[in-house]
PDB file of N, CA and C in Angstrom:
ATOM      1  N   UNK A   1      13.109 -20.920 -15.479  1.00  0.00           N
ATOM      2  CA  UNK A   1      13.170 -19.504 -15.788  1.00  0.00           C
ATOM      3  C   UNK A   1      14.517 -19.223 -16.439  1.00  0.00           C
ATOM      4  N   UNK A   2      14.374 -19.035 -17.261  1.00  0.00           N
ATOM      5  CA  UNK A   2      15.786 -18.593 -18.262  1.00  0.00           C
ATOM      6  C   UNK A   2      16.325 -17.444 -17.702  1.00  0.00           C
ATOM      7  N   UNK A   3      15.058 -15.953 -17.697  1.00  0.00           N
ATOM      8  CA  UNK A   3      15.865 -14.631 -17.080  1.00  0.00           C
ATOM      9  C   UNK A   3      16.185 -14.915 -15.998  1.00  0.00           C
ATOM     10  N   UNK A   4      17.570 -14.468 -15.616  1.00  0.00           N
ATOM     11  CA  UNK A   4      17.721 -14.127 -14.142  1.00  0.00           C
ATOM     12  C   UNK A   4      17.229 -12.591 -13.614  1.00  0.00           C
ATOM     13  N   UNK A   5      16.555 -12.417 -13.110  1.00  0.00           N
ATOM     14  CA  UNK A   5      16.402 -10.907 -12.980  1.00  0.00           C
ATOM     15  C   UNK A   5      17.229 -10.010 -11.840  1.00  0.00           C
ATOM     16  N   UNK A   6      17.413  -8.688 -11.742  1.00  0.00           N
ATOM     17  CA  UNK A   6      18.576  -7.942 -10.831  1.00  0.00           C
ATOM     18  C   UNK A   6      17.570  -6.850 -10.350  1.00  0.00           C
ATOM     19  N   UNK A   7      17.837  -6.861  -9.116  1.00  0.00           N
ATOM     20  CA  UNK A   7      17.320  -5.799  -8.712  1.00  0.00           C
ATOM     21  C   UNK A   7      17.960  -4.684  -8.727  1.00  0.00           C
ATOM     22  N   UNK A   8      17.654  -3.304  -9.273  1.00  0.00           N
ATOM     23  CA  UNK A   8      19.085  -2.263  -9.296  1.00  0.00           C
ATOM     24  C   UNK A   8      18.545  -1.060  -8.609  1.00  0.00           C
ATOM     25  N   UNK A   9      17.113  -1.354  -8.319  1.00  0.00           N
ATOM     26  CA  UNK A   9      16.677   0.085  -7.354  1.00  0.00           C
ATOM     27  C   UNK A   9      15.449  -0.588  -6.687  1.00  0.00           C
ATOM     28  N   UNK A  10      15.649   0.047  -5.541  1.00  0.00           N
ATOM     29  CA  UNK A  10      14.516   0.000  -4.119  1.00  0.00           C
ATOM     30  C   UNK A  10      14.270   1.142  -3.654  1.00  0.00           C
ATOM     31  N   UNK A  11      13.108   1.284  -2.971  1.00  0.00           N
ATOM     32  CA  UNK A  11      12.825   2.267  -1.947  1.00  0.00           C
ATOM     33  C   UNK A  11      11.229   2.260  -1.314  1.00  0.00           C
ATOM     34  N   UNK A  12      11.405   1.954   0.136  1.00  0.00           N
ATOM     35  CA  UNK A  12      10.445   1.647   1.303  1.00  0.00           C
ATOM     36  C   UNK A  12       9.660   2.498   0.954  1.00  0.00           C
ATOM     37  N   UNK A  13       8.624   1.687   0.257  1.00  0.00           N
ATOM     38  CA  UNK A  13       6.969   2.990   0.710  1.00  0.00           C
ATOM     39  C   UNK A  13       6.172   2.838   1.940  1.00  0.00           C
ATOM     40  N   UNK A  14       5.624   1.671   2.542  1.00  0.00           N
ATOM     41  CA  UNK A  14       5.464   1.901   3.767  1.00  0.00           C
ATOM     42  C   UNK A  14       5.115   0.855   4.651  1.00  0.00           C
ATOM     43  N   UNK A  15       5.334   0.416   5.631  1.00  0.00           N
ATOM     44  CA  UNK A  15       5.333  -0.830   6.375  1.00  0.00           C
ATOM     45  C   UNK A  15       6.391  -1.867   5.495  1.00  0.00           C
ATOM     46  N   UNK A  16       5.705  -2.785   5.785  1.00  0.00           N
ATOM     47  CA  UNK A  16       6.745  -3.612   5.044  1.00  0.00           C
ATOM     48  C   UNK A  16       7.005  -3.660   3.087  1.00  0.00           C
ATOM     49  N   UNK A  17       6.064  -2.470   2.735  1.00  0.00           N
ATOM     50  CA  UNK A  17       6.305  -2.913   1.023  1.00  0.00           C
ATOM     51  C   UNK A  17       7.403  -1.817   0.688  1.00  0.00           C
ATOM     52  N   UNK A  18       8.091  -2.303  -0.180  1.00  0.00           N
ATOM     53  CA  UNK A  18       9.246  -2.124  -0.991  1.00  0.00           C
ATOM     54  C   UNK A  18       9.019  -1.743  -2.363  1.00  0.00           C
ATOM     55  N   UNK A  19       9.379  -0.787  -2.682  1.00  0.00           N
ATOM     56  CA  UNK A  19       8.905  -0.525  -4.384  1.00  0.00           C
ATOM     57  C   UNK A  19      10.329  -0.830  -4.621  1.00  0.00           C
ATOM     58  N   UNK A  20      10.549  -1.903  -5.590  1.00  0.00           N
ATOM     59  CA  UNK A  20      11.614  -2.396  -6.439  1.00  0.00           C
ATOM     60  C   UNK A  20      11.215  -2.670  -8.117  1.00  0.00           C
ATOM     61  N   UNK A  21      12.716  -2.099  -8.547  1.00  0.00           N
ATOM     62  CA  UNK A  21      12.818  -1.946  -9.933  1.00  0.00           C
ATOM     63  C   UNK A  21      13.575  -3.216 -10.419  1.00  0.00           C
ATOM     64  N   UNK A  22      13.311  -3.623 -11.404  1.00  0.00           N
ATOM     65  CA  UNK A  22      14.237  -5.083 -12.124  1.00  0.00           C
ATOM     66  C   UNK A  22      15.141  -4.205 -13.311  1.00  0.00           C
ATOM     67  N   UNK A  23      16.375  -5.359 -13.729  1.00  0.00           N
ATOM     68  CA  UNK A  23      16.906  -4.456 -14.817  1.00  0.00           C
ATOM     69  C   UNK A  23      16.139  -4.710 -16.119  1.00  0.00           C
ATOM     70  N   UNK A  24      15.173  -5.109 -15.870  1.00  0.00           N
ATOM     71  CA  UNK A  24      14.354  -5.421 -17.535  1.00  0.00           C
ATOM     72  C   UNK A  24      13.678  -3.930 -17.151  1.00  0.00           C
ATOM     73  N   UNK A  25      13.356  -3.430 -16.206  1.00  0.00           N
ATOM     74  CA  UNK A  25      12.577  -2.316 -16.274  1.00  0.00           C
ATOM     75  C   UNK A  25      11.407  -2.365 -15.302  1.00  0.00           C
ATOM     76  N   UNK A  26      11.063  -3.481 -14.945  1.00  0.00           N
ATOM     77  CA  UNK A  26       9.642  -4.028 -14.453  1.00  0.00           C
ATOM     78  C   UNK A  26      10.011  -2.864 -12.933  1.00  0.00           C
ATOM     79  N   UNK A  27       8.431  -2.654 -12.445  1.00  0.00           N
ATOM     80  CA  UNK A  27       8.872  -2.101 -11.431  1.00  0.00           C
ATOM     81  C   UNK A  27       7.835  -3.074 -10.416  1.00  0.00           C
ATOM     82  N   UNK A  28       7.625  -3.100  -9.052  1.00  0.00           N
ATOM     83  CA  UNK A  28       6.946  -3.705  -8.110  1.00  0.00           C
ATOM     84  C   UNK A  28       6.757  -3.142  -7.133  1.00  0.00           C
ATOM     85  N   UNK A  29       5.445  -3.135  -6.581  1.00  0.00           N
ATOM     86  CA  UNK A  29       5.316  -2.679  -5.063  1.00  0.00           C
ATOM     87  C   UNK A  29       5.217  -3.936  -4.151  1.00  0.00           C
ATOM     88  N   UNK A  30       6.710  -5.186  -3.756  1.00  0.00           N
ATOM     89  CA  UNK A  30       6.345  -5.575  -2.689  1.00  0.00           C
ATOM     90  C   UNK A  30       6.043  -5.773  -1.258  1.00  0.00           C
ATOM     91  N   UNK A  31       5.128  -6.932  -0.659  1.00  0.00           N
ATOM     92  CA  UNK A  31       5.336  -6.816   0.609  1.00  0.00           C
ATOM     93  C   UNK A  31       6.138  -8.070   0.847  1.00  0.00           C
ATOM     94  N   UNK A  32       7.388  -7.324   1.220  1.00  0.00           N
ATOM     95  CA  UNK A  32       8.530  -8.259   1.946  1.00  0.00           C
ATOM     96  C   UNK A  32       7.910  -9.148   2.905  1.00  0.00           C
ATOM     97  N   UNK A  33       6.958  -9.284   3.919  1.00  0.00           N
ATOM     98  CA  UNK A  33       6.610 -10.058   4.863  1.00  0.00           C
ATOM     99  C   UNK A  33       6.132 -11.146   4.396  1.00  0.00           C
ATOM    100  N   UNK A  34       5.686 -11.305   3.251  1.00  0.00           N
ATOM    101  CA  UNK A  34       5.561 -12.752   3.162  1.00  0.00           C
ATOM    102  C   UNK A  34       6.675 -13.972   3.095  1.00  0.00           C
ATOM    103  N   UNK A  35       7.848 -13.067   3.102  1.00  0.00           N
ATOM    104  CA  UNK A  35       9.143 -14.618   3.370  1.00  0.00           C
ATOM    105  C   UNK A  35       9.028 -14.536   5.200  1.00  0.00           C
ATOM    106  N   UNK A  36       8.608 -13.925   5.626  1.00  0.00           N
ATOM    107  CA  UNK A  36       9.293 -13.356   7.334  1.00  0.00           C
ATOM    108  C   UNK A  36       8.760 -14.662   7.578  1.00  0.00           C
ATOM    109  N   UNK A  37       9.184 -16.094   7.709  1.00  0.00           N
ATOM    110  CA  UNK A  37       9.202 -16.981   7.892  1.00  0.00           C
ATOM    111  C   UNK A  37      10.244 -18.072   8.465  1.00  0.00           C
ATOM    112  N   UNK A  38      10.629 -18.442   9.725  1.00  0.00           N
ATOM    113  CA  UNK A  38      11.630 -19.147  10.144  1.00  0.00           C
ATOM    114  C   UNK A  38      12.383 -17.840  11.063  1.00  0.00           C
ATOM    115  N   UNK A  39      13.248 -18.201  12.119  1.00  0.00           N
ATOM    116  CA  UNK A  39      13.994 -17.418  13.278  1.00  0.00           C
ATOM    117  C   UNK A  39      14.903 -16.528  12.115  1.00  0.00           C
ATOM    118  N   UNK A  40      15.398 -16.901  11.396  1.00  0.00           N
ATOM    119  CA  UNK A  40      16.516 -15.812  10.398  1.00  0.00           C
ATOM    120  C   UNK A  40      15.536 -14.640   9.952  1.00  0.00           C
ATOM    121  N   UNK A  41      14.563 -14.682  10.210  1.00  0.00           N
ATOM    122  CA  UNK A  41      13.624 -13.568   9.402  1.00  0.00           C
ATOM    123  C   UNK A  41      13.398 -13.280  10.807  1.00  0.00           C
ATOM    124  N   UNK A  42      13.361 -13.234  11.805  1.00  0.00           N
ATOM    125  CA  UNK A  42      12.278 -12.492  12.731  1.00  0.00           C
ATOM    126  C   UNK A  42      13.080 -11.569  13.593  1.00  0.00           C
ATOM    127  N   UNK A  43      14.161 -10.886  13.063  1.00  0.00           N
ATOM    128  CA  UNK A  43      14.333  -9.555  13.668  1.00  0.00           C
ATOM    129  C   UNK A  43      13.471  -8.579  12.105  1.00  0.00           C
ATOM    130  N   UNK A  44      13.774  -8.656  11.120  1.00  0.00           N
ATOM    131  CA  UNK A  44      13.145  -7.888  10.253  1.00  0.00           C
ATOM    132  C   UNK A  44      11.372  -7.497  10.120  1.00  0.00           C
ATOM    133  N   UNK A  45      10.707  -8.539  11.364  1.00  0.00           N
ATOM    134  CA  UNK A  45       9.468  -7.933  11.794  1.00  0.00           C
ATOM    135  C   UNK A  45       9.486  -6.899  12.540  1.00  0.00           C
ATOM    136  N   UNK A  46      10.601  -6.291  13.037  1.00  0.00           N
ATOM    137  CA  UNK A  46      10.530  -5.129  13.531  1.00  0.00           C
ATOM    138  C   UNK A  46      10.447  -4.446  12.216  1.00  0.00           C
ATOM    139  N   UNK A  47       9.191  -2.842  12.011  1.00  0.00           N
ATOM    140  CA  UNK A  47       9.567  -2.517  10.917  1.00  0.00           C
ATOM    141  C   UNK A  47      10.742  -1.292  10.756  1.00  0.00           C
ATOM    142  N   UNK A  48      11.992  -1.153  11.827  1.00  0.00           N
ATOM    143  CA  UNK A  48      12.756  -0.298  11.228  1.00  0.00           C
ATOM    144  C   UNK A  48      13.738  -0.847  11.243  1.00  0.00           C
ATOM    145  N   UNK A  49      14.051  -2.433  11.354  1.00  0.00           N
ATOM    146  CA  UNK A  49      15.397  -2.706  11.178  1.00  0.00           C
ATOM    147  C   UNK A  49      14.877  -2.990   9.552  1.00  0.00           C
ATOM    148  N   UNK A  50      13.417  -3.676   9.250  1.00  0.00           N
ATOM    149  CA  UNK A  50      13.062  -3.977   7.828  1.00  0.00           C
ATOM    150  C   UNK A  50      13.520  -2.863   7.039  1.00  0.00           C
ATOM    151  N   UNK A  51      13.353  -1.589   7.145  1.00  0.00           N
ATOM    152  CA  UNK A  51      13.229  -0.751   6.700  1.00  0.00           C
ATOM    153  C   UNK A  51      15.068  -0.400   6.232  1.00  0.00           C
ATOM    154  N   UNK A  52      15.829  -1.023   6.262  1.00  0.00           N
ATOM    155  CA  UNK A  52      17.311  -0.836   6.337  1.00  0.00           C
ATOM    156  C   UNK A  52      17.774  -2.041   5.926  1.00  0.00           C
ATOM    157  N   UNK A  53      16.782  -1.868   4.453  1.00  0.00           N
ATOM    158  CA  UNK A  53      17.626  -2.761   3.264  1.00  0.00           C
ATOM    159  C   UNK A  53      18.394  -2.333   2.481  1.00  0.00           C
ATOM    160  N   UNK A  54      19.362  -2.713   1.417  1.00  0.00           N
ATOM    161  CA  UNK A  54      20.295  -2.323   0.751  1.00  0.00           C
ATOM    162  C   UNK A  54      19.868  -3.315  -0.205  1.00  0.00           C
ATOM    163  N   UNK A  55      20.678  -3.376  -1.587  1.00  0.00           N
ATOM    164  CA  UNK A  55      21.063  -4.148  -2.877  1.00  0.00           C
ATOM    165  C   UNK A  55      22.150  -4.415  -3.136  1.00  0.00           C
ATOM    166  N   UNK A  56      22.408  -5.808  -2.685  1.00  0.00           N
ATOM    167  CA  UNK A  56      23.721  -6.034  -2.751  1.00  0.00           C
ATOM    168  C   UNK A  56      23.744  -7.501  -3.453  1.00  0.00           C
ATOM    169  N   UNK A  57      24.060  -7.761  -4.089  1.00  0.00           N
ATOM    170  CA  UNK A  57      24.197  -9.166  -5.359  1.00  0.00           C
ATOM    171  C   UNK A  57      23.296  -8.947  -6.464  1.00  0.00           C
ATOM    172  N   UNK A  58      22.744  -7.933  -6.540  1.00  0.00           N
ATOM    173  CA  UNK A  58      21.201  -7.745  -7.394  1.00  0.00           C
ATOM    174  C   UNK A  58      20.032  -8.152  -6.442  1.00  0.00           C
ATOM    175  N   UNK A  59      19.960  -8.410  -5.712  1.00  0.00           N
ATOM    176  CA  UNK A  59      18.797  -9.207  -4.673  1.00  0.00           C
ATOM    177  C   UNK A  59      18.730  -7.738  -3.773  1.00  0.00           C
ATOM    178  N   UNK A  60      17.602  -8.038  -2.804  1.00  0.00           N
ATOM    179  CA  UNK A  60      17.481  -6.765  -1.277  1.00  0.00           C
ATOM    180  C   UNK A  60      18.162  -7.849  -0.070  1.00  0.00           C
ATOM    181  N   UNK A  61      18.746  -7.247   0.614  1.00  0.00           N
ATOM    182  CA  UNK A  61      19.535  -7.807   1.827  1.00  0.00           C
ATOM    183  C   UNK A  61      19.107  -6.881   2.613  1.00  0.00           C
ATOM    184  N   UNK A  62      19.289  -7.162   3.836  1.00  0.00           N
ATOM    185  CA  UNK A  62      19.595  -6.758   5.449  1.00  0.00           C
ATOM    186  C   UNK A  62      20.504  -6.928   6.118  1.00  0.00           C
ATOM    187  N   UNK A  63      21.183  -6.086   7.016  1.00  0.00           N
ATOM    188  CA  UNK A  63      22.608  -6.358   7.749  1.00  0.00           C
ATOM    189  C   UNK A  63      22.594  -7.268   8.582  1.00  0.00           C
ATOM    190  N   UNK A  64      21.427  -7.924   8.338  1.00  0.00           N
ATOM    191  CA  UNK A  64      21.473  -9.310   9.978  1.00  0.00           C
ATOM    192  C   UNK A  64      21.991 -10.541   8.791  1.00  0.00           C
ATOM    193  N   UNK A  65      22.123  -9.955   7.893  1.00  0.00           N
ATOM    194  CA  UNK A  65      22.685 -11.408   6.347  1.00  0.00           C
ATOM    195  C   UNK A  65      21.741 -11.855   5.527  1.00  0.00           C
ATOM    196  N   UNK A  66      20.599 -11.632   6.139  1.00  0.00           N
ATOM    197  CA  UNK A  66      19.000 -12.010   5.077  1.00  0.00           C
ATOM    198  C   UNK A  66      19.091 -11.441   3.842  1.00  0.00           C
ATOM    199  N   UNK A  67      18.708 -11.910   3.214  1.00  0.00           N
ATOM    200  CA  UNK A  67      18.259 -11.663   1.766  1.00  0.00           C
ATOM    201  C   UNK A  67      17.106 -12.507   0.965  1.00  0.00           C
ATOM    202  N   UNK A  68      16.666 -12.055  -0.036  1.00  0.00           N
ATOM    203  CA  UNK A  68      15.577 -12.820  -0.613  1.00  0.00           C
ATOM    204  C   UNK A  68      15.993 -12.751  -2.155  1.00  0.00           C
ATOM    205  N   UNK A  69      16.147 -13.963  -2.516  1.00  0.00           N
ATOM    206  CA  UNK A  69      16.107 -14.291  -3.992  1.00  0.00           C
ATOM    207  C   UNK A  69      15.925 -13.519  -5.050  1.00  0.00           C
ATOM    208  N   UNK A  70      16.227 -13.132  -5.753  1.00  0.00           N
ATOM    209  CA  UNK A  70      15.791 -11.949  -6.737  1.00  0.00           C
ATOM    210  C   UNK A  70      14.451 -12.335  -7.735  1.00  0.00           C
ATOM    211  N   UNK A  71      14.719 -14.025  -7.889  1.00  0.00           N
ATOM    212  CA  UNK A  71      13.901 -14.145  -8.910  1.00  0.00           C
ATOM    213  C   UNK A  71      12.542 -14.743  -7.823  1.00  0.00           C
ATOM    214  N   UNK A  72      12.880 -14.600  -6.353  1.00  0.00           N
ATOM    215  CA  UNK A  72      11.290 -15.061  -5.457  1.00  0.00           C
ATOM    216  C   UNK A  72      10.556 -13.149  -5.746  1.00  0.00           C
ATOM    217  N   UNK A  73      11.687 -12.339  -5.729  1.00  0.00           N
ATOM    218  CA  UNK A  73      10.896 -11.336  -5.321  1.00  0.00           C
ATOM    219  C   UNK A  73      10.192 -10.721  -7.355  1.00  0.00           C
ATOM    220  N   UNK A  74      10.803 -10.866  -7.994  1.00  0.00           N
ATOM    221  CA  UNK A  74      10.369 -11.190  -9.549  1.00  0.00           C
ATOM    222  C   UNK A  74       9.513 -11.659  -9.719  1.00  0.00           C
ATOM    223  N   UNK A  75       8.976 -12.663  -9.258  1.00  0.00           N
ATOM    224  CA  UNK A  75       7.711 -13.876  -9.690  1.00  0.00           C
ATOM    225  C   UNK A  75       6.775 -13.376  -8.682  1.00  0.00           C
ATOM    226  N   UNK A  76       6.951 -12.612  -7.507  1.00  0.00           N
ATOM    227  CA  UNK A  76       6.652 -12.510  -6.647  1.00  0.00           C
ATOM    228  C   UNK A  76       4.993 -11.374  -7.197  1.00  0.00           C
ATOM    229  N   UNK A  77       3.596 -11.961  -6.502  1.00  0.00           N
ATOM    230  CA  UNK A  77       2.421 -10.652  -6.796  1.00  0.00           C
ATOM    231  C   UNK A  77       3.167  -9.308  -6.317  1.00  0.00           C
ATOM    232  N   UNK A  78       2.204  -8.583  -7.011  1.00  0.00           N
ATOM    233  CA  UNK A  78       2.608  -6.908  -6.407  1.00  0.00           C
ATOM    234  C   UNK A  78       1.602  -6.765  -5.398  1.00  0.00           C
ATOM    235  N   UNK A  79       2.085  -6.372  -4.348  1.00  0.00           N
ATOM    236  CA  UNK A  79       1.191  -6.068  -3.183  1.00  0.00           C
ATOM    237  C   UNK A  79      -0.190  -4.921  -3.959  1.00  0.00           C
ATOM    238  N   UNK A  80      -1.131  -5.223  -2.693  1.00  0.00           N
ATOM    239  CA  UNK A  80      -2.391  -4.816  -3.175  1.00  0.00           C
ATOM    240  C   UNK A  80      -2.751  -3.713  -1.908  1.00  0.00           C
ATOM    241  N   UNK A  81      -1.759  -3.475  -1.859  1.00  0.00           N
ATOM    242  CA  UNK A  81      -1.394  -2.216   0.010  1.00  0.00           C
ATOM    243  C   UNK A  81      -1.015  -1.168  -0.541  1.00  0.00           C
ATOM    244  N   UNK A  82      -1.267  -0.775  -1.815  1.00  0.00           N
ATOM    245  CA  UNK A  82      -0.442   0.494  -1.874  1.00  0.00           C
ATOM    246  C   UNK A  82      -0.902   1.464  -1.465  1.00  0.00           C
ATOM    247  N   UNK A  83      -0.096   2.888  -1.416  1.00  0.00           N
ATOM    248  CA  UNK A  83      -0.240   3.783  -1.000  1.00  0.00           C
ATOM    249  C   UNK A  83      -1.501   4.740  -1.671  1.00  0.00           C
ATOM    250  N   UNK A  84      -2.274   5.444  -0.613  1.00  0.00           N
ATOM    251  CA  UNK A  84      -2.818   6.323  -1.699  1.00  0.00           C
ATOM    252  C   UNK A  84      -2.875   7.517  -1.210  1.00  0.00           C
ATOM    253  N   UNK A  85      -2.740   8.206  -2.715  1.00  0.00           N
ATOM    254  CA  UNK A  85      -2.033   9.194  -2.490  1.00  0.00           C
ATOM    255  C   UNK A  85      -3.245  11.001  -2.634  1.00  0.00           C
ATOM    256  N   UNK A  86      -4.110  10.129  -3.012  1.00  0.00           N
ATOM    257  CA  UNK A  86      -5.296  11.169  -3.041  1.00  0.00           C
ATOM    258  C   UNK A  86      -5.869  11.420  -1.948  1.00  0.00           C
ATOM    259  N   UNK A  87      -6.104  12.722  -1.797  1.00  0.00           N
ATOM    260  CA  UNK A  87      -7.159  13.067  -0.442  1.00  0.00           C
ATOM    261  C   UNK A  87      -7.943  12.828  -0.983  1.00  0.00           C
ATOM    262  N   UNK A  88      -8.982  12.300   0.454  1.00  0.00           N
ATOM    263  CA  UNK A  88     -10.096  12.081   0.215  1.00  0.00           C
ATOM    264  C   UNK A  88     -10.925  13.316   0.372  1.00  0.00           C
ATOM    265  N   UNK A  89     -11.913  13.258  -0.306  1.00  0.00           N
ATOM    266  CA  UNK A  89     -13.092  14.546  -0.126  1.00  0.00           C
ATOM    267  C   UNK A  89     -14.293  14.178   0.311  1.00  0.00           C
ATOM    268  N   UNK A  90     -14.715  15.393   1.052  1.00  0.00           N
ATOM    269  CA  UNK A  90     -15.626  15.226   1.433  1.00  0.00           C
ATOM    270  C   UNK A  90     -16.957  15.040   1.172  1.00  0.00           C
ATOM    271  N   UNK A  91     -18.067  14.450   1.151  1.00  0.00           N
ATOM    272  CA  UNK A  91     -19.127  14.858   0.251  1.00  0.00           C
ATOM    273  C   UNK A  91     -20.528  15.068   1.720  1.00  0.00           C
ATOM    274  N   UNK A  92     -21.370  16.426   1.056  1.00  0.00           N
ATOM    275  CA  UNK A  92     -22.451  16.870   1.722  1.00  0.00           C
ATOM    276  C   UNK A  92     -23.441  15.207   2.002  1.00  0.00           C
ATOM    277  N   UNK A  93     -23.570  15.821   3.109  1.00  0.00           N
ATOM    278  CA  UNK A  93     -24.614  14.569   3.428  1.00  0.00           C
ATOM    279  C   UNK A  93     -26.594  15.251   3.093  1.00  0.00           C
ATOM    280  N   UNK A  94     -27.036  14.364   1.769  1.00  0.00           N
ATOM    281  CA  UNK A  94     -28.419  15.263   2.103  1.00  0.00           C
ATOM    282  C   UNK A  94     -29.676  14.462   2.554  1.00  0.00           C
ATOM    283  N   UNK A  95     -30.434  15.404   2.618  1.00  0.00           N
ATOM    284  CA  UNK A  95     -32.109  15.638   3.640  1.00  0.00           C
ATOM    285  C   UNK A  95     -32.750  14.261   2.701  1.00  0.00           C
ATOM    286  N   UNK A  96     -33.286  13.920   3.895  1.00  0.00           N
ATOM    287  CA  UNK A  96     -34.151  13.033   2.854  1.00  0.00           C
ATOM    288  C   UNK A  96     -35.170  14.185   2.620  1.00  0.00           C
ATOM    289  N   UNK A  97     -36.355  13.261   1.484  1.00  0.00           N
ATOM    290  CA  UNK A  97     -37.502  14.762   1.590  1.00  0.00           C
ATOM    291  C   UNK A  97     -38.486  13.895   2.843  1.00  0.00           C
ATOM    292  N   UNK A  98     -39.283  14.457   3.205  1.00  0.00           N
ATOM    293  CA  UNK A  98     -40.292  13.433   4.035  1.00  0.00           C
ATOM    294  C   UNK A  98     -41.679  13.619   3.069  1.00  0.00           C
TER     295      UNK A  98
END
């Protein structure tokens, strides 16, 4: 991979996904839980210490020292959890005829 990519904006939409912006522009809805793998990740399964990430090297960090790669979370799918934001409506239930 030639680009290095930077992360320069985040913000928690809900459970564990992260909407993050790259400086090319790209934006992402991930879910962070797929690194939560190995003892260094498993206070951030709680979801409100997860929730108390920052950007610090261009990457997302946590104050327990975790961080994830910029270019794992770059290459990384966009979660398929997103939010939605439409009410749902209701619809009449009808008669059969007999």
């Amino acid at each position: 991979m030639s680009y290095l990519p930077q992360v320069v904006g985040a913000r928690h939409v809900s459970g564990f996904i992260v909407s993050t912006r790259f400086d090319d522009g790209t934006e992402k809805q991930i879910d962070v839980s797929q690194w939560f793998k190995g003892p260094v990740f498993e206070p951030l399964k709680d979801p409100k210490l997860c929730k108390k990430f920052f950007i610090e090297g261009g990457t997302l960090a946590w104050p327990n020292g975790v961080d994830i790669a910029p270019e794992a979370l770059y290459a990384s799918r966009e979660s398929t959890k997103k939010r939605h934001n439409k009410r749902m409506e209701r619809t009449r239930k009808t008669r059969r005829s007999s």
